[in-house]
PDB file of N, CA and C in Angstrom:
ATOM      1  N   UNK A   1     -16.333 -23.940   3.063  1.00  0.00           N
ATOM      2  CA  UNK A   1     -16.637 -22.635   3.598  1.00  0.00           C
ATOM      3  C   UNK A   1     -15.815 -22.339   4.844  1.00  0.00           C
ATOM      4  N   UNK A   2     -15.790 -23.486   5.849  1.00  0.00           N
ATOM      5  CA  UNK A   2     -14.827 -23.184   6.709  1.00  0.00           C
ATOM      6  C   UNK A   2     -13.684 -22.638   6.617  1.00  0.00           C
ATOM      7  N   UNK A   3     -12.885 -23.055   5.690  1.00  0.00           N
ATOM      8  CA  UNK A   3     -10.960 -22.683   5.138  1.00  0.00           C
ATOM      9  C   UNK A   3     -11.270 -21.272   4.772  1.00  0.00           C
ATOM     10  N   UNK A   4     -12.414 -20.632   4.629  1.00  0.00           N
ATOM     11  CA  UNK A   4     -12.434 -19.075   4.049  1.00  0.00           C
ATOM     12  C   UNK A   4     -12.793 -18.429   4.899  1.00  0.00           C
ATOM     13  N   UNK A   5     -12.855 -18.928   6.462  1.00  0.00           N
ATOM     14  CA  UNK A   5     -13.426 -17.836   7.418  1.00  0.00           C
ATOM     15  C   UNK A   5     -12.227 -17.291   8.117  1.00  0.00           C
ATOM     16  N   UNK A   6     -11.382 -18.320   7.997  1.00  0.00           N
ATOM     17  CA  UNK A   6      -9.516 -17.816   8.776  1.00  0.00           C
ATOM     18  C   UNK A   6      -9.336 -16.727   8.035  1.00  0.00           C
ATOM     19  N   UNK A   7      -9.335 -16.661   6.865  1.00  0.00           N
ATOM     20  CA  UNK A   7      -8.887 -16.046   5.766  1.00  0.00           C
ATOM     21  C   UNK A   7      -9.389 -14.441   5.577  1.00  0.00           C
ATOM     22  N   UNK A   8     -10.712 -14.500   5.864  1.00  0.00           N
ATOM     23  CA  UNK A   8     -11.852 -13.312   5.893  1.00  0.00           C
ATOM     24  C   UNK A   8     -11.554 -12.783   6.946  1.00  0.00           C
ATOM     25  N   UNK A   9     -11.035 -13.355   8.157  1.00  0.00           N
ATOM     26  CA  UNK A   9     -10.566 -12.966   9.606  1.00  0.00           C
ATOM     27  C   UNK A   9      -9.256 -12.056   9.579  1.00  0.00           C
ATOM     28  N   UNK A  10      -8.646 -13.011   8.931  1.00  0.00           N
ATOM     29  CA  UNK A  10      -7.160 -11.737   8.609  1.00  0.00           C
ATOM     30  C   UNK A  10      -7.071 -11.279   7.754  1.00  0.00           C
ATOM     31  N   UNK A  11      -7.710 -11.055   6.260  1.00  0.00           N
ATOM     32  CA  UNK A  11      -8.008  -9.940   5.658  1.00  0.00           C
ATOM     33  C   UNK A  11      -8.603  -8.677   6.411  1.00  0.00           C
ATOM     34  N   UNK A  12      -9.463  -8.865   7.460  1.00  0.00           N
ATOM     35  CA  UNK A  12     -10.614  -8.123   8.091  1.00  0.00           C
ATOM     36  C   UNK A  12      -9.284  -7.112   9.173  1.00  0.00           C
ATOM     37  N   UNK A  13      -8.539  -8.050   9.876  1.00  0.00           N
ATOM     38  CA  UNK A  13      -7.677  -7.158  10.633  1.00  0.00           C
ATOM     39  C   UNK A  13      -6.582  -6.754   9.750  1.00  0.00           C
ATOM     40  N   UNK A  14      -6.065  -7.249   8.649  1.00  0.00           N
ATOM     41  CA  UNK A  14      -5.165  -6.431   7.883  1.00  0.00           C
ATOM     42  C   UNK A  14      -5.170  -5.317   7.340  1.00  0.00           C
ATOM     43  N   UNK A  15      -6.936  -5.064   7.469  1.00  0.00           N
ATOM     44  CA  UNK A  15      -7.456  -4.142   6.653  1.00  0.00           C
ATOM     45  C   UNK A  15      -7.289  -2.926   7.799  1.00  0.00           C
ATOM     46  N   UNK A  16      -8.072  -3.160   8.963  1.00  0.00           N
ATOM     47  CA  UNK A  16      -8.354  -2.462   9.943  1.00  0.00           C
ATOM     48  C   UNK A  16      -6.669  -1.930  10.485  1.00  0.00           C
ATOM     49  N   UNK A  17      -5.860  -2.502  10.638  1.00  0.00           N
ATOM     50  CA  UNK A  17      -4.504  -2.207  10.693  1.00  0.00           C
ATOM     51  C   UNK A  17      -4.090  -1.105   9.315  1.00  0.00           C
ATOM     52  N   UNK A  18      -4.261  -1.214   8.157  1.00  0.00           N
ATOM     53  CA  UNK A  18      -3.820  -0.096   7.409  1.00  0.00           C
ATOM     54  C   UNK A  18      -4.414   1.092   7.729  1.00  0.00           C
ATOM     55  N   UNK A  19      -6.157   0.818   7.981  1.00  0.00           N
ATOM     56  CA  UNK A  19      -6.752   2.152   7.903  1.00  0.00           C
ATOM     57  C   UNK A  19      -6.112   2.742   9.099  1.00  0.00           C
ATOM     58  N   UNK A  20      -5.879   2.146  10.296  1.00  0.00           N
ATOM     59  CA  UNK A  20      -5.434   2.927  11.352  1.00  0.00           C
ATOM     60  C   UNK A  20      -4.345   3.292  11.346  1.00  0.00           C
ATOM     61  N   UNK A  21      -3.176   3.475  10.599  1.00  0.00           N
ATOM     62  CA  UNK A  21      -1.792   2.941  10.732  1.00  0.00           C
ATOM     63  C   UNK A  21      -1.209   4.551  11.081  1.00  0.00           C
ATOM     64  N   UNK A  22      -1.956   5.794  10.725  1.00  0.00           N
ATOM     65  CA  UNK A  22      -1.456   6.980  10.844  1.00  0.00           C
ATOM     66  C   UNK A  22      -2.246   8.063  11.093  1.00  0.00           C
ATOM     67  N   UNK A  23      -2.713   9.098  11.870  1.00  0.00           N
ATOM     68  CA  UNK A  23      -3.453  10.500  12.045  1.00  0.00           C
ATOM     69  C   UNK A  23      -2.707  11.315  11.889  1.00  0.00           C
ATOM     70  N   UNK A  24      -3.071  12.157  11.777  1.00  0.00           N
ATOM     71  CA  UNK A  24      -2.934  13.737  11.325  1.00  0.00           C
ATOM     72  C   UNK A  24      -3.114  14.712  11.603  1.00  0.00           C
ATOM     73  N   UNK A  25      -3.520  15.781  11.750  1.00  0.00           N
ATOM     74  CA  UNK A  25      -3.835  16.974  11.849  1.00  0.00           C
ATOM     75  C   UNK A  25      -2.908  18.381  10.942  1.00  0.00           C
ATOM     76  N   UNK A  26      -4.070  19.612  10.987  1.00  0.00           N
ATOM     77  CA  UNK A  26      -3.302  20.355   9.964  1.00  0.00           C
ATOM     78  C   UNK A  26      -4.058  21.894  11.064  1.00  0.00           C
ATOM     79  N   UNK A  27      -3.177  22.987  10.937  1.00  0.00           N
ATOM     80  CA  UNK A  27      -3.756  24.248  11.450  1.00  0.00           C
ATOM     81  C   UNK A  27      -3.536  25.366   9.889  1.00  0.00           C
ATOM     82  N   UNK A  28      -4.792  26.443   9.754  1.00  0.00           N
ATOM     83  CA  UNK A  28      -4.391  26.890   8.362  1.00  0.00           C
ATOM     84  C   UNK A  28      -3.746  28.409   8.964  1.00  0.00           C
ATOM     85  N   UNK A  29      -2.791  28.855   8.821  1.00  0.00           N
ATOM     86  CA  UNK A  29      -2.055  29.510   9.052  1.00  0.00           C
ATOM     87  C   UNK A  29      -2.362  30.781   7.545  1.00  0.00           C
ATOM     88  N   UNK A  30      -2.423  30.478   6.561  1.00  0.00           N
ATOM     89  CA  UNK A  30      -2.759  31.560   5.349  1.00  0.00           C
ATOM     90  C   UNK A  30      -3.940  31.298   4.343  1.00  0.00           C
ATOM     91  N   UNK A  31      -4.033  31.133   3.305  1.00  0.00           N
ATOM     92  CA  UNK A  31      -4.968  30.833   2.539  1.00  0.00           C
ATOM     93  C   UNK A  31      -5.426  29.534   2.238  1.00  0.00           C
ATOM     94  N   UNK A  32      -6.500  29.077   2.648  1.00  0.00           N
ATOM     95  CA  UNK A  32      -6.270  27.738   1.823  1.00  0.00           C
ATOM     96  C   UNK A  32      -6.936  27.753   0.608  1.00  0.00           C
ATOM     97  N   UNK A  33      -6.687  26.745   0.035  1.00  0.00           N
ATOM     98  CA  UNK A  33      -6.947  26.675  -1.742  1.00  0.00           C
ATOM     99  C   UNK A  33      -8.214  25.438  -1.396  1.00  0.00           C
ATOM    100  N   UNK A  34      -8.301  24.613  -2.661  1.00  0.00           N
ATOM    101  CA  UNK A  34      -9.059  23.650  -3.368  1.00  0.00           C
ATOM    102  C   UNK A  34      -8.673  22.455  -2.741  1.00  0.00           C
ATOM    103  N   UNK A  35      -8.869  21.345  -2.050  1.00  0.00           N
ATOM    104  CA  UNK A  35      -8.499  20.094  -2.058  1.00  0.00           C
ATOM    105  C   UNK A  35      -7.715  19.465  -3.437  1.00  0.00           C
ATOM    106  N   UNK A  36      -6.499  18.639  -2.937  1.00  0.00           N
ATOM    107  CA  UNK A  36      -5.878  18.121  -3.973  1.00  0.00           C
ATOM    108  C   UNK A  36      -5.942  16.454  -4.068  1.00  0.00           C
ATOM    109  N   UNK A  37      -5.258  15.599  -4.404  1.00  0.00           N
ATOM    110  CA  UNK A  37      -4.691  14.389  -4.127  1.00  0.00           C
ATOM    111  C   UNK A  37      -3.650  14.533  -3.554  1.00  0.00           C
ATOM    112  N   UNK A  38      -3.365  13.295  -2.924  1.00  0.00           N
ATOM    113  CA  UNK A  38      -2.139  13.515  -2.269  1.00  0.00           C
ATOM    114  C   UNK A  38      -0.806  13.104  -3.046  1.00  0.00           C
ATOM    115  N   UNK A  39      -1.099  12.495  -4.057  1.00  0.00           N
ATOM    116  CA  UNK A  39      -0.085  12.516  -4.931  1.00  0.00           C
ATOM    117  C   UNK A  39       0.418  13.181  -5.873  1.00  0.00           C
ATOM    118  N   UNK A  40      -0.051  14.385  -5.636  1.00  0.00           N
ATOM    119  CA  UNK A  40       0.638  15.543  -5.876  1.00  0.00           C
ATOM    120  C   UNK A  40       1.208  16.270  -5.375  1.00  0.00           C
ATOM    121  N   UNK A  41       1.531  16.226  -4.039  1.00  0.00           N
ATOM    122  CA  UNK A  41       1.854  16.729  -2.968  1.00  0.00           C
ATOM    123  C   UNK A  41       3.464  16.507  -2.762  1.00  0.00           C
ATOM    124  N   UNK A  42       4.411  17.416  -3.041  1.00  0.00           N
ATOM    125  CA  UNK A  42       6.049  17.305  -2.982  1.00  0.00           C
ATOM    126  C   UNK A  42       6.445  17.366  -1.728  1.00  0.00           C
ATOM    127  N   UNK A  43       7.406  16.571  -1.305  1.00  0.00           N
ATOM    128  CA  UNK A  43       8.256  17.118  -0.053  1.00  0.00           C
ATOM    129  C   UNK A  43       9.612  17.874  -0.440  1.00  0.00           C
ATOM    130  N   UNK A  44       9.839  18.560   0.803  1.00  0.00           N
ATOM    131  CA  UNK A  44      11.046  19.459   0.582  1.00  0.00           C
ATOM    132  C   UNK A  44      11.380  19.225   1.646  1.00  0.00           C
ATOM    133  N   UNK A  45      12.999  19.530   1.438  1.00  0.00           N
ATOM    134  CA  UNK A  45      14.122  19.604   2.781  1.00  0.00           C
ATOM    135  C   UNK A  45      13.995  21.076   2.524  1.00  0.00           C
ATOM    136  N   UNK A  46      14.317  21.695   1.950  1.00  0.00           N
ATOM    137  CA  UNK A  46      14.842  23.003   1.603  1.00  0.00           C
ATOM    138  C   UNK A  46      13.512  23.870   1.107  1.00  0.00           C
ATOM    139  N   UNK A  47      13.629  25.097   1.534  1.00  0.00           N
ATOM    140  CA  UNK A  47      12.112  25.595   0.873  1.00  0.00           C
ATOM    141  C   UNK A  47      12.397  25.953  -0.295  1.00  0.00           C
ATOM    142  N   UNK A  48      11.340  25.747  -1.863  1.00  0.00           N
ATOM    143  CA  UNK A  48      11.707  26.022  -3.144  1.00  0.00           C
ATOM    144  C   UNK A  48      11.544  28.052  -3.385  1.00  0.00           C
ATOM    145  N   UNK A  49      12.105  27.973  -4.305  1.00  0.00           N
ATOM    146  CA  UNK A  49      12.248  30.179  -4.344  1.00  0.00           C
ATOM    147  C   UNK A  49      10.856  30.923  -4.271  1.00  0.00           C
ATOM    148  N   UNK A  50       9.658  30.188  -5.037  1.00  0.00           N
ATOM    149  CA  UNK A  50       8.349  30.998  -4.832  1.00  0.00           C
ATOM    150  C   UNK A  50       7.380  29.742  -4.022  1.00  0.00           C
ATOM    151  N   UNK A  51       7.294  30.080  -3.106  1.00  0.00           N
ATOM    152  CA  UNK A  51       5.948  29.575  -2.296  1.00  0.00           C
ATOM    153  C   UNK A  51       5.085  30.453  -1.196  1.00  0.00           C
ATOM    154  N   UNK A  52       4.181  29.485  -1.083  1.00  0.00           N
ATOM    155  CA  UNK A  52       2.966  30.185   0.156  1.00  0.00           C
ATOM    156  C   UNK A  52       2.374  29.462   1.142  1.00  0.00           C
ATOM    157  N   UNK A  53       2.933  29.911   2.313  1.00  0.00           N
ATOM    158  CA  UNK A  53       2.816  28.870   3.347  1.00  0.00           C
ATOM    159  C   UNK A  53       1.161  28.593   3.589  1.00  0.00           C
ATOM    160  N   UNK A  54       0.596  27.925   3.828  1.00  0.00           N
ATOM    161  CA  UNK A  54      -0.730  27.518   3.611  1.00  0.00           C
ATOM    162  C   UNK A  54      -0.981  27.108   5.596  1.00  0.00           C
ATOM    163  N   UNK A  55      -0.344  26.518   5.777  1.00  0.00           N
ATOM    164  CA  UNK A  55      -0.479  26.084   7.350  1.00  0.00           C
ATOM    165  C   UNK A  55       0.505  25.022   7.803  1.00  0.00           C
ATOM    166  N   UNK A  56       0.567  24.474   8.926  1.00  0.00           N
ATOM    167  CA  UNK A  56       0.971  23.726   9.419  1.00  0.00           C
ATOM    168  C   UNK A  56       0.471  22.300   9.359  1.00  0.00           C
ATOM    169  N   UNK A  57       1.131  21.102   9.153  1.00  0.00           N
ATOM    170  CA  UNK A  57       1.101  20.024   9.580  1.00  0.00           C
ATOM    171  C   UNK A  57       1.491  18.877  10.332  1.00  0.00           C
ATOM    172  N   UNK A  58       0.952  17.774  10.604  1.00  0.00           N
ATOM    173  CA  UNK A  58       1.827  16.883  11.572  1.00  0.00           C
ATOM    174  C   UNK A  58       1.176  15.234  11.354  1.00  0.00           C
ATOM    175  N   UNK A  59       1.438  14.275  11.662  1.00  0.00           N
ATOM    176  CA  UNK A  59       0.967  13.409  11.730  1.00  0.00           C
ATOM    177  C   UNK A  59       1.931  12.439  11.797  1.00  0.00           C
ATOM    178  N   UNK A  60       1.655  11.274  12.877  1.00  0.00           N
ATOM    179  CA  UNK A  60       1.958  10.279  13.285  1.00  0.00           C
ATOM    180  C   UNK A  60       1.706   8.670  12.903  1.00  0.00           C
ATOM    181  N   UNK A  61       2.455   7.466  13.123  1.00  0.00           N
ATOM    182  CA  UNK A  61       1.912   6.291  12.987  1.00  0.00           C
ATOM    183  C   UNK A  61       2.480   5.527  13.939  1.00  0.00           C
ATOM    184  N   UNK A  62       1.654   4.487  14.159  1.00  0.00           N
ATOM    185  CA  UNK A  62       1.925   3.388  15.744  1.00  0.00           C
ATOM    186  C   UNK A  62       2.262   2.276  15.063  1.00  0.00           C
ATOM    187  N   UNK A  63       2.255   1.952  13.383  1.00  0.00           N
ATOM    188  CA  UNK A  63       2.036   0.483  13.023  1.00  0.00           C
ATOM    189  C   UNK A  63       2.956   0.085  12.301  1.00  0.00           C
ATOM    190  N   UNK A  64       4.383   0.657  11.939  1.00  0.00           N
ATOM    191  CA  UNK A  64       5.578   0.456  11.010  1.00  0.00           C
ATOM    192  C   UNK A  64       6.138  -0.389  12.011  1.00  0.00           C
ATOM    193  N   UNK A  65       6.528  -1.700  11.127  1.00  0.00           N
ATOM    194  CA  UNK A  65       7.385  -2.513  12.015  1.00  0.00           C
ATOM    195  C   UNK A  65       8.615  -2.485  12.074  1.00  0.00           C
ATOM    196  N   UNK A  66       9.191  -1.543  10.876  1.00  0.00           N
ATOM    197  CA  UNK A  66      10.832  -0.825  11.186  1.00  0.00           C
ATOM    198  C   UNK A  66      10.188   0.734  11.335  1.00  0.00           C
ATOM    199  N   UNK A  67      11.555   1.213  11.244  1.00  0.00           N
ATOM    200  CA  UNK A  67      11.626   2.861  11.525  1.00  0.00           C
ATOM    201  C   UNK A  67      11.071   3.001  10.551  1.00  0.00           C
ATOM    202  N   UNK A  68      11.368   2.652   9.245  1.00  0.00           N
ATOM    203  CA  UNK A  68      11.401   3.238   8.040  1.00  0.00           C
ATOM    204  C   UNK A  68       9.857   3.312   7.837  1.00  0.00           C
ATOM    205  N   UNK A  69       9.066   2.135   7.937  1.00  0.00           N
ATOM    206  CA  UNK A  69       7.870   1.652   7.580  1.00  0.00           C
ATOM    207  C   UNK A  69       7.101   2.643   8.249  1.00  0.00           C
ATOM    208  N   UNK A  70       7.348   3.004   9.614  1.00  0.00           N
ATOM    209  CA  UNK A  70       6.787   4.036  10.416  1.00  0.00           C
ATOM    210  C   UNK A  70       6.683   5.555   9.610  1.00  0.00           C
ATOM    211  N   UNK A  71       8.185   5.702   9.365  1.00  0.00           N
ATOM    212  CA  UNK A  71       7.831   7.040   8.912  1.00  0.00           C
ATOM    213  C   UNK A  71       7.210   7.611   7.441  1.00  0.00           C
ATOM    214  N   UNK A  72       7.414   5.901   6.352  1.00  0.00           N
ATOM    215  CA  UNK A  72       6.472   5.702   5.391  1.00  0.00           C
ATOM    216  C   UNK A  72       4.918   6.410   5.794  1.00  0.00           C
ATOM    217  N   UNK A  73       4.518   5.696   6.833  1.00  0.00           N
ATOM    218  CA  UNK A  73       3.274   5.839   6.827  1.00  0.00           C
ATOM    219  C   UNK A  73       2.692   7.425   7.487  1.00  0.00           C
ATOM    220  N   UNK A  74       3.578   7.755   8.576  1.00  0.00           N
ATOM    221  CA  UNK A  74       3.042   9.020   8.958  1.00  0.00           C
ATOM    222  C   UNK A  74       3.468   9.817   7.756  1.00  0.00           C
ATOM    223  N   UNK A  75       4.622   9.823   6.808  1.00  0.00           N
ATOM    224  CA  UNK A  75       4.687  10.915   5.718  1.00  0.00           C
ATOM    225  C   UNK A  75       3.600  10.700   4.554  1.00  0.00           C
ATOM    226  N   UNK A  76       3.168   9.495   4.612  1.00  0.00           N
ATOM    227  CA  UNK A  76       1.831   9.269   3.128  1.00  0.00           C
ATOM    228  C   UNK A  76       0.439  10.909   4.219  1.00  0.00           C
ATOM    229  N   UNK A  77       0.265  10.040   5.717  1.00  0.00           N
ATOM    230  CA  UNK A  77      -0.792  10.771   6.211  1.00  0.00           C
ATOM    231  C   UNK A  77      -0.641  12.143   6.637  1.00  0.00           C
ATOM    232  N   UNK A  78       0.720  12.781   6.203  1.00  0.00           N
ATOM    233  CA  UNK A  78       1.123  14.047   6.455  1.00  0.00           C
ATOM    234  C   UNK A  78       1.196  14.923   4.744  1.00  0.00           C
ATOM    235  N   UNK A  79       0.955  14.200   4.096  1.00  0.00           N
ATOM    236  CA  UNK A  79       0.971  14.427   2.632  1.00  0.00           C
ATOM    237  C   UNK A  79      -0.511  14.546   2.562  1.00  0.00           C
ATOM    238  N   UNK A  80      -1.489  13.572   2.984  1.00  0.00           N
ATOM    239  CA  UNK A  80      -2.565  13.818   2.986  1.00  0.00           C
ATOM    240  C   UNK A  80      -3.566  14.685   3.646  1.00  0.00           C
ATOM    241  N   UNK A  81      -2.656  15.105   4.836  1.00  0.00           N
ATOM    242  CA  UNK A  81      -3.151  16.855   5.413  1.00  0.00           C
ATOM    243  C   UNK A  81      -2.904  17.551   4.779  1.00  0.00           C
ATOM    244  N   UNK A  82      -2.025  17.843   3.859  1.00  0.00           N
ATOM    245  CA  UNK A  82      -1.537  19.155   3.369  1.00  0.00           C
ATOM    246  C   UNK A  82      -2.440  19.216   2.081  1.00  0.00           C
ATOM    247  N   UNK A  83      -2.893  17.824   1.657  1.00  0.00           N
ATOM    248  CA  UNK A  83      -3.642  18.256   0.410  1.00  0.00           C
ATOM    249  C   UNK A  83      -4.900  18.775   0.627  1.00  0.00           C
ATOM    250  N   UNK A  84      -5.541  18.073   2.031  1.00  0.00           N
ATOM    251  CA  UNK A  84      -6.940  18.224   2.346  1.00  0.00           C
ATOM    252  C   UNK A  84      -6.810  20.250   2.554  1.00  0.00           C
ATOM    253  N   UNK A  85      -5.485  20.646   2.553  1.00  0.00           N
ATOM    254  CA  UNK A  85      -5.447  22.273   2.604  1.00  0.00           C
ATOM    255  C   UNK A  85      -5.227  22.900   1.169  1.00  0.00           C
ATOM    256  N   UNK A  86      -5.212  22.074   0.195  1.00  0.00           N
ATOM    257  CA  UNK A  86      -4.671  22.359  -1.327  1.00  0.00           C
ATOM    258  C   UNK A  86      -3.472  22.947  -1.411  1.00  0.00           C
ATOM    259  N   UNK A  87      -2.479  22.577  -0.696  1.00  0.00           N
ATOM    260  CA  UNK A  87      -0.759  22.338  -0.705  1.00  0.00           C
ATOM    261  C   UNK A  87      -0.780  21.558  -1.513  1.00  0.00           C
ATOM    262  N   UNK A  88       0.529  21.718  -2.419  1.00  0.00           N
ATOM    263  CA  UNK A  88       1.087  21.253  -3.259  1.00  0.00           C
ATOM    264  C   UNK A  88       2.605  20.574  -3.030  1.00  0.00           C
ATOM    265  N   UNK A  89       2.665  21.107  -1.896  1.00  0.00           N
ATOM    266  CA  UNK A  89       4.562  20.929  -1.325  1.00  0.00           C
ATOM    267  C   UNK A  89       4.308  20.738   0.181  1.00  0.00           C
ATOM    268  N   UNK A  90       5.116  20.118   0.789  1.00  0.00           N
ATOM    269  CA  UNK A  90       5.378  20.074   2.465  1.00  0.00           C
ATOM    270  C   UNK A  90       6.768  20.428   2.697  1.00  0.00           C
ATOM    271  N   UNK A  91       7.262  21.172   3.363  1.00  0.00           N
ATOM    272  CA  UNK A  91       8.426  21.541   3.973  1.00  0.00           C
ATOM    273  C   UNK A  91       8.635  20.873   4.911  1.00  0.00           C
ATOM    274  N   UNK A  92       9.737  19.734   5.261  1.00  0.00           N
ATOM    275  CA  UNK A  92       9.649  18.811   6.124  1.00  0.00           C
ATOM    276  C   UNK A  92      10.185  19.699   7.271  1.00  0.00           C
ATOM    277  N   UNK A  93       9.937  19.818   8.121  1.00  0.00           N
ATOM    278  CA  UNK A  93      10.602  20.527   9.854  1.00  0.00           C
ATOM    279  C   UNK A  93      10.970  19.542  10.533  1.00  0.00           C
ATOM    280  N   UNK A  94      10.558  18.576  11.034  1.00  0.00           N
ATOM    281  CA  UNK A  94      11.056  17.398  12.024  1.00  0.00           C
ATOM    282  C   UNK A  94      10.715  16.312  11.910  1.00  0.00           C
ATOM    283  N   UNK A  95      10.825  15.258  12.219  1.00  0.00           N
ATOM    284  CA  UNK A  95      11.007  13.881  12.388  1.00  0.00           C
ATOM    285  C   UNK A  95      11.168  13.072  13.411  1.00  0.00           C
ATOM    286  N   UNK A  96      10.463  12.413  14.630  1.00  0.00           N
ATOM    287  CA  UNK A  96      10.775  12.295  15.742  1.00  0.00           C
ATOM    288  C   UNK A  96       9.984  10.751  16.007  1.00  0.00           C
ATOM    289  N   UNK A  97      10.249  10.668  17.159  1.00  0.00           N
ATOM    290  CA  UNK A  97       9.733   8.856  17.901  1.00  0.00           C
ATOM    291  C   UNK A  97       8.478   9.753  18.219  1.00  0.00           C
ATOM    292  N   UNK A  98       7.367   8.885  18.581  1.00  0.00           N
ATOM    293  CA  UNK A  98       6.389   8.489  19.258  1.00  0.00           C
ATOM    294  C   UNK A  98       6.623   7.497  20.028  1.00  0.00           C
ATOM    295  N   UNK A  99       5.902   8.755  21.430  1.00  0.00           N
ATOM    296  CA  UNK A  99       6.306   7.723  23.033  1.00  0.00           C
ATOM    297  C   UNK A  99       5.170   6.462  23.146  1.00  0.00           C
ATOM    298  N   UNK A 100       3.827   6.711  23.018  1.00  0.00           N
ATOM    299  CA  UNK A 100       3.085   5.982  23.165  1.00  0.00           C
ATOM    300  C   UNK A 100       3.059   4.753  21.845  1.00  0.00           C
ATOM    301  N   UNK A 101       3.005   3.602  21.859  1.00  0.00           N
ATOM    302  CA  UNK A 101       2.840   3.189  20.340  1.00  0.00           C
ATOM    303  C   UNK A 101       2.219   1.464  20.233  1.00  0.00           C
ATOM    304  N   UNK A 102       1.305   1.201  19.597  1.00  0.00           N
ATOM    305  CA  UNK A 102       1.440  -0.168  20.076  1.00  0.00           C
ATOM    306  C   UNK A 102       2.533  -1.345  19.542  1.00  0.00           C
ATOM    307  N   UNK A 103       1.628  -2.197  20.628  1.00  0.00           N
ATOM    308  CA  UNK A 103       2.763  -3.375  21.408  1.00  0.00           C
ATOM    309  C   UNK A 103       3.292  -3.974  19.932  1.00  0.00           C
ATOM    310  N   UNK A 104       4.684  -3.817  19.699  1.00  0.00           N
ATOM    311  CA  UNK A 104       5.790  -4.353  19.144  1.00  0.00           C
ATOM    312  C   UNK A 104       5.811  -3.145  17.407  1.00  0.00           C
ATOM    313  N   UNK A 105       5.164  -2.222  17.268  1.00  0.00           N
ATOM    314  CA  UNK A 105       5.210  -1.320  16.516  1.00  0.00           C
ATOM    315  C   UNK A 105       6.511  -0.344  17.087  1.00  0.00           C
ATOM    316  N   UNK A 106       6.977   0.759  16.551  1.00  0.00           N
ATOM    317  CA  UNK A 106       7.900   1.743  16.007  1.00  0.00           C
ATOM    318  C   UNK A 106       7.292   2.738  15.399  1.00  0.00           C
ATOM    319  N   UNK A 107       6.549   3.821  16.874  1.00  0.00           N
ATOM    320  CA  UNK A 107       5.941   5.155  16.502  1.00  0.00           C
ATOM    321  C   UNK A 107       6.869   6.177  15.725  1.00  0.00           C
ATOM    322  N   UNK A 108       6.438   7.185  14.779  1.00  0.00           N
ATOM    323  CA  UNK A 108       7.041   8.124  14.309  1.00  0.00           C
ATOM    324  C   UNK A 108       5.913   9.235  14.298  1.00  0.00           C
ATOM    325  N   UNK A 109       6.564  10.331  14.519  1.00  0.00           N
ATOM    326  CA  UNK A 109       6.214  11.788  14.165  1.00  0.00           C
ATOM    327  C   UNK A 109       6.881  12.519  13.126  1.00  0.00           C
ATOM    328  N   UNK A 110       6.398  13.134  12.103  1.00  0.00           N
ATOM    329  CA  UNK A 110       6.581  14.196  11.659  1.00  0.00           C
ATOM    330  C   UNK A 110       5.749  15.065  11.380  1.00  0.00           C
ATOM    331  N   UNK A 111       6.305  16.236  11.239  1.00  0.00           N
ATOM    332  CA  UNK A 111       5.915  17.735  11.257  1.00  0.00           C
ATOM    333  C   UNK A 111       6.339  18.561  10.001  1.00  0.00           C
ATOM    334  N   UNK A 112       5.230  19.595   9.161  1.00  0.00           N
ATOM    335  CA  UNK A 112       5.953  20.073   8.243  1.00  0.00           C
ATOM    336  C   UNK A 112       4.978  21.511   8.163  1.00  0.00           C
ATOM    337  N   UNK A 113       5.758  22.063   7.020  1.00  0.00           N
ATOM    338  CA  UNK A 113       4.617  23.603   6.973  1.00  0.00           C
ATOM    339  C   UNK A 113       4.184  23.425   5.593  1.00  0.00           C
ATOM    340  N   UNK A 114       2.763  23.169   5.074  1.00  0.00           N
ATOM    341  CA  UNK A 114       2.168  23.111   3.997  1.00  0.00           C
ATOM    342  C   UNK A 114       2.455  24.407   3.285  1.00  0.00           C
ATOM    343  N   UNK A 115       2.362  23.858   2.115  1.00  0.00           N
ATOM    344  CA  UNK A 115       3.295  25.110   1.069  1.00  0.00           C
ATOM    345  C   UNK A 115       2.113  25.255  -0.594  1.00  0.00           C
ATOM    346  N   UNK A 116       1.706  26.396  -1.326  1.00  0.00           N
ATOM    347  CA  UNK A 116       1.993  26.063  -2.395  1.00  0.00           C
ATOM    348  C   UNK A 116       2.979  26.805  -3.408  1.00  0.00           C
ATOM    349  N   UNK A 117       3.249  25.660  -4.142  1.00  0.00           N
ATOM    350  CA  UNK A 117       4.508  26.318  -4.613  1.00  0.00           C
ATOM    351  C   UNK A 117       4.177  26.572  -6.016  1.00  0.00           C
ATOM    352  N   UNK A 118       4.603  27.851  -6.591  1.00  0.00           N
ATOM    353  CA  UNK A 118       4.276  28.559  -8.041  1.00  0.00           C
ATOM    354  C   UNK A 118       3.281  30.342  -7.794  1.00  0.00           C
ATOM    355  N   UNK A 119       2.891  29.902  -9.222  1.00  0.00           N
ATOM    356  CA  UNK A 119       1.765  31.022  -9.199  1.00  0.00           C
ATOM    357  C   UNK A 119       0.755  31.047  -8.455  1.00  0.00           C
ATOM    358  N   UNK A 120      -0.042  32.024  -8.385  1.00  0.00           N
ATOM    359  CA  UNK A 120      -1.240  32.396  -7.791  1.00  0.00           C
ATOM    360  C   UNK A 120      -2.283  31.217  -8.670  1.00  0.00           C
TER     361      UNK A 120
END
């Protein structure tokens, strides 16, 4: 039983480390729709020919141990604002550091304008 309490210990903070790894926030700027998944949720560089801006989003992470991993995670939790608005698309706007971040992490910000894209 002992050899499984190390084990239960860093499962326990591995866990607590994902859930925290990114926040969010969203402002609704036009209509919002239905809640989606977030894996339905497209990014765009470019805005597509018919859409509807739904609102704004943003969200950050403190826990990527490269750049990349960082901005993995704030774009999963910036995908997941836009759905909690029933966006279907994010228009990416920026990409930036986070000043504050913890010790030996690689903060990222991004920012986008929730979209849906198609018909009514």
């Amino acid at each position: 039983m002992s050899r499984q309490r190390p084990f239960l210990v860093l499962l326990m903070f591995a866990t607590l480390a994902l859930v925290a790894c990114a926040s969010g926030s969203a402002i609704v700027t036009g209509t919002k729709r239905a809640p989606i998944t977030a894996e339905l949720v497209k990014l765009y560089l470019e805005p597509p020919s018919d859409f509807e801006v739904i609102g704004l989003v943003s969200a950050s992470s403190d826990i990527g141990m490269t750049e990349q991993s960082s901005v993995d995670y704030a774009t999963a939790e910036l995908k997941n604002q836009a759905a909690k608005l029933g966006a279907n698309g994010v228009i990416l706007i920026s990409i930036g550091d986070k000043t504050s971040t913890v010790a030996g992490g690689i903060g990222k910000t991004v920012q986008g304008k929730a979209i849906f894209v198609g018909g009514n």
